[in-house]
Protein backbone atom coordinates (compact mmCIF):
# COMPACT_ATOMS: atom_id res chain seq x y z
CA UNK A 1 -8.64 12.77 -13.31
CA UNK A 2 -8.70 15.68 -10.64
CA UNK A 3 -6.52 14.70 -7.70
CA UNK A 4 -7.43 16.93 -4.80
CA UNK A 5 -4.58 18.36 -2.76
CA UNK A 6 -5.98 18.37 0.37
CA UNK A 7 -6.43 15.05 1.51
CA UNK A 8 -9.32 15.60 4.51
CA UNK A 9 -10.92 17.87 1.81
CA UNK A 10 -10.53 14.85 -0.68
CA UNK A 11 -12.59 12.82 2.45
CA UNK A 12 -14.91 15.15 2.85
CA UNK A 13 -13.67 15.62 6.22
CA UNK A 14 -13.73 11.99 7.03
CA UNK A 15 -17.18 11.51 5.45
CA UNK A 16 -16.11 8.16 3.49
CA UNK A 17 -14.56 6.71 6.69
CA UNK A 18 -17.77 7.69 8.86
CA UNK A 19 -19.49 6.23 5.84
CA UNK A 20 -17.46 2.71 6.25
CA UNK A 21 -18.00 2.57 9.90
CA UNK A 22 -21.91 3.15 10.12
CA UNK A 23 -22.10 0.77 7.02
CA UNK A 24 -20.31 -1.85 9.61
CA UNK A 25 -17.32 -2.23 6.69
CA UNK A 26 -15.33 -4.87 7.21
CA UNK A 27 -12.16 -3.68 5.34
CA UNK A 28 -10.92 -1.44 2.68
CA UNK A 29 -8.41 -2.12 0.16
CA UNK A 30 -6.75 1.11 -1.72
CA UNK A 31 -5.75 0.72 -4.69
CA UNK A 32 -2.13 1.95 -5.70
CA UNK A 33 -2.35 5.37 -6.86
CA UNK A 34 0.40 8.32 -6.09
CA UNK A 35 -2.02 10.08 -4.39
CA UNK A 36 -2.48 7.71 -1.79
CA UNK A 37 1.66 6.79 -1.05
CA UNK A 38 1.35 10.60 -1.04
CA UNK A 39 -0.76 10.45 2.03
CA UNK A 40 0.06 7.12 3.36
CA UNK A 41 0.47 8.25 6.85
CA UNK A 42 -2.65 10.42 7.08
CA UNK A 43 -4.90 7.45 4.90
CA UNK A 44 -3.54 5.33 7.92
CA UNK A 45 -4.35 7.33 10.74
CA UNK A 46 -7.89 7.52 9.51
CA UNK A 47 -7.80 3.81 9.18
CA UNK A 48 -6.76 3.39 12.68
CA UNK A 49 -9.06 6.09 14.26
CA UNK A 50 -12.27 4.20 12.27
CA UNK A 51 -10.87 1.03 13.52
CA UNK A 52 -11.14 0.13 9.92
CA UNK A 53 -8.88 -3.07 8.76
CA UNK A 54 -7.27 -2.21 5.61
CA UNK A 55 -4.65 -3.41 2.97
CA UNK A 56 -2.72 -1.66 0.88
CA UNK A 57 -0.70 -2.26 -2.70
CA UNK A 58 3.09 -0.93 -1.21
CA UNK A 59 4.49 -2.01 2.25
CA UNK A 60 5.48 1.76 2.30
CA UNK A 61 1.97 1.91 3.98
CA UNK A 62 2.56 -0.77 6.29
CA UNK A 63 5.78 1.09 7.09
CA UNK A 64 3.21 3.85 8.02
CA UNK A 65 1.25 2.18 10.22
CA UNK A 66 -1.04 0.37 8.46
CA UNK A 67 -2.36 -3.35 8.58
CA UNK A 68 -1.35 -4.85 6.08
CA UNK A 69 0.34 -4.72 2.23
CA UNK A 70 0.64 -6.92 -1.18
CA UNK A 71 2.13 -6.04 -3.95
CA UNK A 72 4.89 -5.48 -5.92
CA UNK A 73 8.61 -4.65 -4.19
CA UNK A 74 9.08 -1.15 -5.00
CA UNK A 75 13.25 -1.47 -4.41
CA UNK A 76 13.44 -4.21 -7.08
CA UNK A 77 10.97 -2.39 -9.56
CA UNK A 78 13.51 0.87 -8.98
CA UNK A 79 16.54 -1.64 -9.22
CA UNK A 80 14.70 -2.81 -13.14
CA UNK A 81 14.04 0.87 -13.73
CA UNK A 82 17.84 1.52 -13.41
CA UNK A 83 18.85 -1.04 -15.85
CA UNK A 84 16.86 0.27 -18.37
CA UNK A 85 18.17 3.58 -17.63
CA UNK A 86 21.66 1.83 -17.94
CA UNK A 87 21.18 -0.04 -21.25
CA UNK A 88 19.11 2.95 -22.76
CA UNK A 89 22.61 4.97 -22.09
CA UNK A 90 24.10 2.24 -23.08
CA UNK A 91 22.40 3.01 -26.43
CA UNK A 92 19.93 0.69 -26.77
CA UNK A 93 16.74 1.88 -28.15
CA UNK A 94 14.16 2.25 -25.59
CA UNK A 95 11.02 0.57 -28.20
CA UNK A 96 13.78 -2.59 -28.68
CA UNK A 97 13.74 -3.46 -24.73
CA UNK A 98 11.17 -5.98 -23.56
CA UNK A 99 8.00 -4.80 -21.37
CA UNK A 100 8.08 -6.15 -18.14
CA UNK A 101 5.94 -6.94 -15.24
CA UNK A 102 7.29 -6.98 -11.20
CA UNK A 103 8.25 -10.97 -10.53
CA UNK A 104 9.01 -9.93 -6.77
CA UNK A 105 5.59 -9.53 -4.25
CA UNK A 106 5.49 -8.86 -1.00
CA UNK A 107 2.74 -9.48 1.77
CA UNK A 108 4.02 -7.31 4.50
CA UNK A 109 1.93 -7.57 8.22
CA UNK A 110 1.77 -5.21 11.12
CA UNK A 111 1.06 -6.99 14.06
CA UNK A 112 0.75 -4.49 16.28
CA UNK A 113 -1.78 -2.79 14.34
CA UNK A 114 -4.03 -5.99 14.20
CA UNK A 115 -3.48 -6.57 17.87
CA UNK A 116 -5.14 -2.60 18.67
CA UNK A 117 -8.03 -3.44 16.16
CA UNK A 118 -8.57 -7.03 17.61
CA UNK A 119 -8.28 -9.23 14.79
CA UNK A 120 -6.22 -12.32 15.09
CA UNK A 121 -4.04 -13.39 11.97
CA UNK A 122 -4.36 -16.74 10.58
CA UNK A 123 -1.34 -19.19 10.80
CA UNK A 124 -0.92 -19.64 7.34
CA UNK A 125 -1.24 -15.92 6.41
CA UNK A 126 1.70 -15.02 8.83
CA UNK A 127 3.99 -17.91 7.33
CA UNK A 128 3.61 -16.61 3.69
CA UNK A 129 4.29 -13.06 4.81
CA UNK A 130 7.75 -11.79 4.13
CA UNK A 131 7.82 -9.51 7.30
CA UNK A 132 5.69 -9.14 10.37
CA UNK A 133 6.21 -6.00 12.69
CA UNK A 134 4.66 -4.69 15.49
């Protein structure tokens, strides 16, 4: 697959958000893919200037300005990634060690950002969520 590196370009010049506004969207969810933590701040900003509520797969994004993140803690999938580097040094061969998934998720909400696109948070979403900013 083609990754663009111009992210408006990759848009269309905003086309797809003009697109999810006209259609009355009521959310988008992107998908985890380096292009997008790539241009997390820029995919937010859009998101923000089409009032459009969205959730993302890192809290990176969240850290970014956006709504709202689940997914997988990217500092204890890098802390796993370094003990396979360690035990691979170690000598272990790399086909021997077990595959693993992430066992650590996070649900990460920015308050603030819900507050400017006037949507209230339920209760029990904000109790399950490991950090709420503004």
């Amino acid at each position: 697959m083609h990754c663009p590196t111009d992210f408006d370009a990759a848009f269309a010049a905003f086309a797809a958000f003009a697109a999810m506004q006209s259609r009355q969207a009521d959310g988008l969810l992107v998908l985890v893919h380096a292009f997008f933590v790539l241009h997390r701040v820029r995919l937010a900003e859009l998101a923000a200037r089409y009032r459009q509520p969205t959730m993302f797969g890192f809290r990176e994004f969240v850290d970014a300005l956006g709504l709202m993140s689940y997914g997988p803690s990217v500092p204890d999938i890098a802390r796993h990634a370094a003990d396979y580097v360690h035990k691979i040094l170690m000598g272990i061969r790399p086909a021997d060690l077990p595959v693993e998934q992430p066992t650590r998720f996070e649900l990460v909400i920015n308050l603030g950002v819900a507050r400017a696109l006037g949507l209230g948070m339920p209760q029990l979403l904000l109790l399950r969520a490991e950090q709420i900013g503004e």
